[in-house]
PDB file of N, CA and C in Angstrom:
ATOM      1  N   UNK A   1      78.831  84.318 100.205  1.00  0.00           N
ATOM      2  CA  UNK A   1      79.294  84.330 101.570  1.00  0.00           C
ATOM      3  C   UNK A   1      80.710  84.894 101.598  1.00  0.00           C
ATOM      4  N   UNK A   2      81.129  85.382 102.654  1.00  0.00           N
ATOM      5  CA  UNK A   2      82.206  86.496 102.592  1.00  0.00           C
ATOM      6  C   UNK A   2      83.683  85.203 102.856  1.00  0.00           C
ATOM      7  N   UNK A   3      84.749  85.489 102.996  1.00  0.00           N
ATOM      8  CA  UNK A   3      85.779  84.527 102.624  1.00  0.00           C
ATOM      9  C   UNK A   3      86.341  84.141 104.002  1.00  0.00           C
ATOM     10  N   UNK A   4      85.718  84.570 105.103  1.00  0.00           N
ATOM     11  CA  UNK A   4      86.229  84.521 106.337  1.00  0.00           C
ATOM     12  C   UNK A   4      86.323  83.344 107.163  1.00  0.00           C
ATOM     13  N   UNK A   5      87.569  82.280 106.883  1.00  0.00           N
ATOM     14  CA  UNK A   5      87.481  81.039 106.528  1.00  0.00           C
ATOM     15  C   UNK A   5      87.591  80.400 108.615  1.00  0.00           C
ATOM     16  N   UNK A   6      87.464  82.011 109.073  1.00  0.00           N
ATOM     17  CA  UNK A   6      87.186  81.478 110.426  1.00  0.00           C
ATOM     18  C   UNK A   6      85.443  81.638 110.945  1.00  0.00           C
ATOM     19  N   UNK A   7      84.716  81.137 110.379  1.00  0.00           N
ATOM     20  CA  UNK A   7      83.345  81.421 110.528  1.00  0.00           C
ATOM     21  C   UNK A   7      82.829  79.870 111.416  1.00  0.00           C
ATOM     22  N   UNK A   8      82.301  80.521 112.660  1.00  0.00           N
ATOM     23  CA  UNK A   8      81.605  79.039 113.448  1.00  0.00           C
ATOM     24  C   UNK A   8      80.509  79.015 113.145  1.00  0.00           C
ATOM     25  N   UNK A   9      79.673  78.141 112.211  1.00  0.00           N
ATOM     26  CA  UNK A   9      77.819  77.645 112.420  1.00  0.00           C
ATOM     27  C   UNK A   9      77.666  77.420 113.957  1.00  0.00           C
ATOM     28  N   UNK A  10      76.975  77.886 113.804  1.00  0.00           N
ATOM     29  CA  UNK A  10      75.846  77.897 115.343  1.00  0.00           C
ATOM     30  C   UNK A  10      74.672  77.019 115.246  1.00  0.00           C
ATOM     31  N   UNK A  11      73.952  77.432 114.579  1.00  0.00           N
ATOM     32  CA  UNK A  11      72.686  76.828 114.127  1.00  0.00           C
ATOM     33  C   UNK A  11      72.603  76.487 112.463  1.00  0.00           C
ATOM     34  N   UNK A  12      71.392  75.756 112.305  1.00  0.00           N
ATOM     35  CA  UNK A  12      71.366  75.688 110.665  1.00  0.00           C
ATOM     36  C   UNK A  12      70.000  75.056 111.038  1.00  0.00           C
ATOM     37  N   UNK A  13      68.985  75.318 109.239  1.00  0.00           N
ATOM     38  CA  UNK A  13      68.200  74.908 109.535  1.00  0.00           C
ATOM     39  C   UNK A  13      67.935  75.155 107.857  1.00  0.00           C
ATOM     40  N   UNK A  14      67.163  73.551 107.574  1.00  0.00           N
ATOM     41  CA  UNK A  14      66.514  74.067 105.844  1.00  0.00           C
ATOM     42  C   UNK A  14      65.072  73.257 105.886  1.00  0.00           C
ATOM     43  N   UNK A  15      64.573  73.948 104.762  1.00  0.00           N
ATOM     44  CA  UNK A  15      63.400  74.162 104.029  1.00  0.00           C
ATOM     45  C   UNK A  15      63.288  73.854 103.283  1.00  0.00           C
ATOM     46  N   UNK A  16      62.820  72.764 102.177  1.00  0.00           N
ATOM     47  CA  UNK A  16      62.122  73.592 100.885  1.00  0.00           C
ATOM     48  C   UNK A  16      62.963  73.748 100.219  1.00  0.00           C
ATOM     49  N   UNK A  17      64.409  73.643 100.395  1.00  0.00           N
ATOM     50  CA  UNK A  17      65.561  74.190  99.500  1.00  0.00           C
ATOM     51  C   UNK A  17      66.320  75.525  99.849  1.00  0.00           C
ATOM     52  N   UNK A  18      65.898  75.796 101.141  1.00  0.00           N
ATOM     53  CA  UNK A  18      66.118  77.015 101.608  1.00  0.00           C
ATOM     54  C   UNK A  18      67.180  76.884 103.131  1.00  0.00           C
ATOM     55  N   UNK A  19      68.712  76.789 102.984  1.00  0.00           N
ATOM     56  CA  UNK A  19      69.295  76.559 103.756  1.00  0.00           C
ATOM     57  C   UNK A  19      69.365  77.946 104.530  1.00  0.00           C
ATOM     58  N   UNK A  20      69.992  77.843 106.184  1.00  0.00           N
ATOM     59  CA  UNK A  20      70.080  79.151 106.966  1.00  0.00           C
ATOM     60  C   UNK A  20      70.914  78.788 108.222  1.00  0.00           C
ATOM     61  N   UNK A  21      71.573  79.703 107.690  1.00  0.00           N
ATOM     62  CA  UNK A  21      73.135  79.318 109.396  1.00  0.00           C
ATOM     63  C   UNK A  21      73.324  80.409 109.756  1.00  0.00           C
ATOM     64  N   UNK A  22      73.369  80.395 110.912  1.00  0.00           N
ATOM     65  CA  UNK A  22      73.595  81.223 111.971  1.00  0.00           C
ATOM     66  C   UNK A  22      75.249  81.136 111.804  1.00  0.00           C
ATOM     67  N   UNK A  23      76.015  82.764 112.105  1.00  0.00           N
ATOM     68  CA  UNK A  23      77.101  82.218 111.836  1.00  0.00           C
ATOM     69  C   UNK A  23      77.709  82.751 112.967  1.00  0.00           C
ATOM     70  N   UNK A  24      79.092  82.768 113.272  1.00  0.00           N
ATOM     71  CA  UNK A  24      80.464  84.039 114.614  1.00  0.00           C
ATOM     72  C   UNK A  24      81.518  83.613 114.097  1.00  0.00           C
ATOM     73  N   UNK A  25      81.689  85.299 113.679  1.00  0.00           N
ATOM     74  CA  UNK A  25      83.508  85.259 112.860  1.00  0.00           C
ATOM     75  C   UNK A  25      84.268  85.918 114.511  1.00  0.00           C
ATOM     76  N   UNK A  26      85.241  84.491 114.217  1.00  0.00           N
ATOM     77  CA  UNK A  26      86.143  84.708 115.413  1.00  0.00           C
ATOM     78  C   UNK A  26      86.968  85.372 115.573  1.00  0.00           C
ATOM     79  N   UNK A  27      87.340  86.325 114.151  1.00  0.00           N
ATOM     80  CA  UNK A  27      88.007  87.419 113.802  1.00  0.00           C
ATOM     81  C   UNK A  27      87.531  88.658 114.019  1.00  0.00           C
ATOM     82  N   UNK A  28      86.194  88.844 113.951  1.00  0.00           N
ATOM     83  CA  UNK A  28      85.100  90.076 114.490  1.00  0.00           C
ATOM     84  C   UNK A  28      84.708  90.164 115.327  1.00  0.00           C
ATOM     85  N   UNK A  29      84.724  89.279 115.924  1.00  0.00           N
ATOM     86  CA  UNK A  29      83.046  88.868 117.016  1.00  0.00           C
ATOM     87  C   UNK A  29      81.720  88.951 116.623  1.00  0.00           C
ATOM     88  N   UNK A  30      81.170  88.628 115.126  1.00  0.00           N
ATOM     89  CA  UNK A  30      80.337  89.533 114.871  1.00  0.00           C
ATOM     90  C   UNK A  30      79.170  87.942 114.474  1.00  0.00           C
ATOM     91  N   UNK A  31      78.084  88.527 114.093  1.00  0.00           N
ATOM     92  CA  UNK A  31      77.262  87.202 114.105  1.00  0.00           C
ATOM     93  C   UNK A  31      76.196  87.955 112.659  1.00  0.00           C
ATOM     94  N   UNK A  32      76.183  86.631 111.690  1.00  0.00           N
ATOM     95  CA  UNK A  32      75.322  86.928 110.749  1.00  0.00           C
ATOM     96  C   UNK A  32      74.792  85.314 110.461  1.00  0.00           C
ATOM     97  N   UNK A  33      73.664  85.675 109.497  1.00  0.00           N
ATOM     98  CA  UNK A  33      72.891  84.822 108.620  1.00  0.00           C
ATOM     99  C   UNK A  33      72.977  84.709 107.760  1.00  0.00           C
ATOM    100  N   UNK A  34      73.127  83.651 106.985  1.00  0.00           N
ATOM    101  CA  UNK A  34      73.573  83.675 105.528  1.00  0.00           C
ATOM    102  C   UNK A  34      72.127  82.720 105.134  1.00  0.00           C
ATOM    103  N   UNK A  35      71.675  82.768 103.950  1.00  0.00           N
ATOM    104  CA  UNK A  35      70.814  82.108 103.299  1.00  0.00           C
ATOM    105  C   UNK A  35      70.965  81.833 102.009  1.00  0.00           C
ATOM    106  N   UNK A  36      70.704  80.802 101.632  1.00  0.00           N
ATOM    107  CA  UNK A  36      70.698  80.049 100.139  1.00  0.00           C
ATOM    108  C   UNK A  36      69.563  79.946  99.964  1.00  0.00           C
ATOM    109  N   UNK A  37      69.122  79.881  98.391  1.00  0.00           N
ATOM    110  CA  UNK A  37      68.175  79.392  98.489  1.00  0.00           C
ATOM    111  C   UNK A  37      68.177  78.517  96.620  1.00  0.00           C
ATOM    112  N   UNK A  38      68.661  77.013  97.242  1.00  0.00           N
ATOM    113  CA  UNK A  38      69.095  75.818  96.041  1.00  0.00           C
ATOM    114  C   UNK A  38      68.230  75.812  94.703  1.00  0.00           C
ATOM    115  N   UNK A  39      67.225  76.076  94.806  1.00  0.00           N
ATOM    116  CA  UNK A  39      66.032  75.858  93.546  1.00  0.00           C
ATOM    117  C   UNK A  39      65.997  77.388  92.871  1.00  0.00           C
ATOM    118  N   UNK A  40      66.610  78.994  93.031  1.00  0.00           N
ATOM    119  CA  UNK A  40      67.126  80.200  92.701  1.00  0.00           C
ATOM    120  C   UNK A  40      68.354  80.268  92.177  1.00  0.00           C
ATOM    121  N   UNK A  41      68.719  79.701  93.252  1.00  0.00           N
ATOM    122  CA  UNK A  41      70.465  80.256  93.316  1.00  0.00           C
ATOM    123  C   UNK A  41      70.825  81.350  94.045  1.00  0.00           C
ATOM    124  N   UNK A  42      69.750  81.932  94.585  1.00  0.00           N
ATOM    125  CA  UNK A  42      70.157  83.167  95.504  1.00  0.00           C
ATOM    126  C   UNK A  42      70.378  82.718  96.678  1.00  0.00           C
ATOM    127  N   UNK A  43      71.528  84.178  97.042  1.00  0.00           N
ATOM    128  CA  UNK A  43      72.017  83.810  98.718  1.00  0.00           C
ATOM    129  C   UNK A  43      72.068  85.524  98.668  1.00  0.00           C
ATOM    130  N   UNK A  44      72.283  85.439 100.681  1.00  0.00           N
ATOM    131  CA  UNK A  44      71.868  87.061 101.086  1.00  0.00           C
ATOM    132  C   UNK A  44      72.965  86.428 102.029  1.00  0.00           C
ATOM    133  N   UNK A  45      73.603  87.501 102.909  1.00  0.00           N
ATOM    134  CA  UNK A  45      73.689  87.510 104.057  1.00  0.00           C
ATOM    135  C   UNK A  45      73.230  88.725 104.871  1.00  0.00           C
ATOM    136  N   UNK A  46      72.871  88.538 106.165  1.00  0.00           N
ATOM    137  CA  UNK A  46      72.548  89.492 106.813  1.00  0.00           C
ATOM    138  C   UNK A  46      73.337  89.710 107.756  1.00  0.00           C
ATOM    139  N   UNK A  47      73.605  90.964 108.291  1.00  0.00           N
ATOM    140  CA  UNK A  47      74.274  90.986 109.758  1.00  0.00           C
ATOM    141  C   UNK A  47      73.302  91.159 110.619  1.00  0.00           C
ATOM    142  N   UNK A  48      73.949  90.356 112.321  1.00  0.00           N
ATOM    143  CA  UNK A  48      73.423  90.076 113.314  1.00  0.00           C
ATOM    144  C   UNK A  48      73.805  90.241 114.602  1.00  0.00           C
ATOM    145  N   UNK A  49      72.829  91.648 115.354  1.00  0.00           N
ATOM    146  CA  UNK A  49      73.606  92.064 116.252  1.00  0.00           C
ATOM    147  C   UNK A  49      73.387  91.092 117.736  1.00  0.00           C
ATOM    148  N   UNK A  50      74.510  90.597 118.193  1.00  0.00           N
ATOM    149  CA  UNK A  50      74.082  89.674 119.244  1.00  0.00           C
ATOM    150  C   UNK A  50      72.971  89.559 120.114  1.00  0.00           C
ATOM    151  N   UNK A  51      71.847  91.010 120.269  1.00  0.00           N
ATOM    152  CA  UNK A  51      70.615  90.930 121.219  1.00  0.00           C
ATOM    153  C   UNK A  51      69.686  90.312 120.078  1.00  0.00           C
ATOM    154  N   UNK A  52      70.143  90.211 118.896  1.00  0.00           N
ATOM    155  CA  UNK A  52      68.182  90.023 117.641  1.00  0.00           C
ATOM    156  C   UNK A  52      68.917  88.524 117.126  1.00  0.00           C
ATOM    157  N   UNK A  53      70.191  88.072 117.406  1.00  0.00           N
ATOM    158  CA  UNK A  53      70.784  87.096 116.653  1.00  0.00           C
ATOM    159  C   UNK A  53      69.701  85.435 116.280  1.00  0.00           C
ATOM    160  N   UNK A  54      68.819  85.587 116.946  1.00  0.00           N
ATOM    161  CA  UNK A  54      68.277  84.175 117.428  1.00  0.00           C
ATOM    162  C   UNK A  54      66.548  85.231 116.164  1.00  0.00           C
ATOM    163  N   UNK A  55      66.451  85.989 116.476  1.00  0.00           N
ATOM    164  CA  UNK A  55      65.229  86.458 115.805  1.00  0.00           C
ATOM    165  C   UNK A  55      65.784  86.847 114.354  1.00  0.00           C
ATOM    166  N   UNK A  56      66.829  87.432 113.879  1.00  0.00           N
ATOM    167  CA  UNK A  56      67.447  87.558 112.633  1.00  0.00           C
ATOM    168  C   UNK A  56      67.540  86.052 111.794  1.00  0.00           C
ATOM    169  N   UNK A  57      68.262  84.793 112.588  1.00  0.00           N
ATOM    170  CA  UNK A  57      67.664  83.546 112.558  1.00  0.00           C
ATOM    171  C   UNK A  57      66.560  82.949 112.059  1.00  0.00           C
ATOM    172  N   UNK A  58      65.793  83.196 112.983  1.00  0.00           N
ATOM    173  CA  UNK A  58      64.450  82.571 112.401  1.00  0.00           C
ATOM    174  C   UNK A  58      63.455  83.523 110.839  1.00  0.00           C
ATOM    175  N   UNK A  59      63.655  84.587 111.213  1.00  0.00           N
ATOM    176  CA  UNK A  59      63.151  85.523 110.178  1.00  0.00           C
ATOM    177  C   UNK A  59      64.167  86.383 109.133  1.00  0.00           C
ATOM    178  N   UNK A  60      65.022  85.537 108.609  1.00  0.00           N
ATOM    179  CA  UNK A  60      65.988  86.134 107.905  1.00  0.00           C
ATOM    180  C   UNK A  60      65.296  87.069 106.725  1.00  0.00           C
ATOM    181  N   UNK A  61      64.212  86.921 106.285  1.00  0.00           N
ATOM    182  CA  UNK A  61      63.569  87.518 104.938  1.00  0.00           C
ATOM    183  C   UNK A  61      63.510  89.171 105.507  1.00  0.00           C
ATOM    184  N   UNK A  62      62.548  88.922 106.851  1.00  0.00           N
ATOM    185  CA  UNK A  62      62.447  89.986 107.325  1.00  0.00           C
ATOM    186  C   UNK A  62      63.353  91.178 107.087  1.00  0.00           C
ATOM    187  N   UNK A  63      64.487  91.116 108.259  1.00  0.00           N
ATOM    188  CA  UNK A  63      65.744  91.503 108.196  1.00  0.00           C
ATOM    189  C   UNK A  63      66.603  92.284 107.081  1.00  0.00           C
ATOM    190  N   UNK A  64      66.213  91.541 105.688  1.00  0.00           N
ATOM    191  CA  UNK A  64      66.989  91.223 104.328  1.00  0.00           C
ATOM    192  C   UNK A  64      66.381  92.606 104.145  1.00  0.00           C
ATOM    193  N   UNK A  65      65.440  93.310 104.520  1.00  0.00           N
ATOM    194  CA  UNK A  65      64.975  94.293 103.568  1.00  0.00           C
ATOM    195  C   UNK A  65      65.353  95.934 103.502  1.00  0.00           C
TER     196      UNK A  65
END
């Protein structure tokens, strides 16, 4: 996750071991998804343009590719 220690969660939601937050850097305006995933060790983030932010959300895998 990037160091941008002004980042607001919006949402969050886990799985399975599979955490996911919705994020808004108050320094950008900009909105991403970050994902963990605890039982890997992998994390992604995605960027999220405010009209798909809620669908980037729910389908972060999608997105990732």
């Amino acid at each position: 996750m990037s160091m941008d220690f002004t980042l607001t969660e919006l949402d969050h939601r886990s799985a399975d071991g599979i955490e996911i937050s919705l994020l808004w850097s108050r320094m950008t305006n900009q909105l991403m998804v970050a994902v963990a995933d605890s039982r890997s060790g992998e994390s992604f983030e995605v960027h999220a343009p405010a009209e798909k932010a809620l669908d980037v959300f729910r389908h972060p895998f999608a997105y990732a590719a």
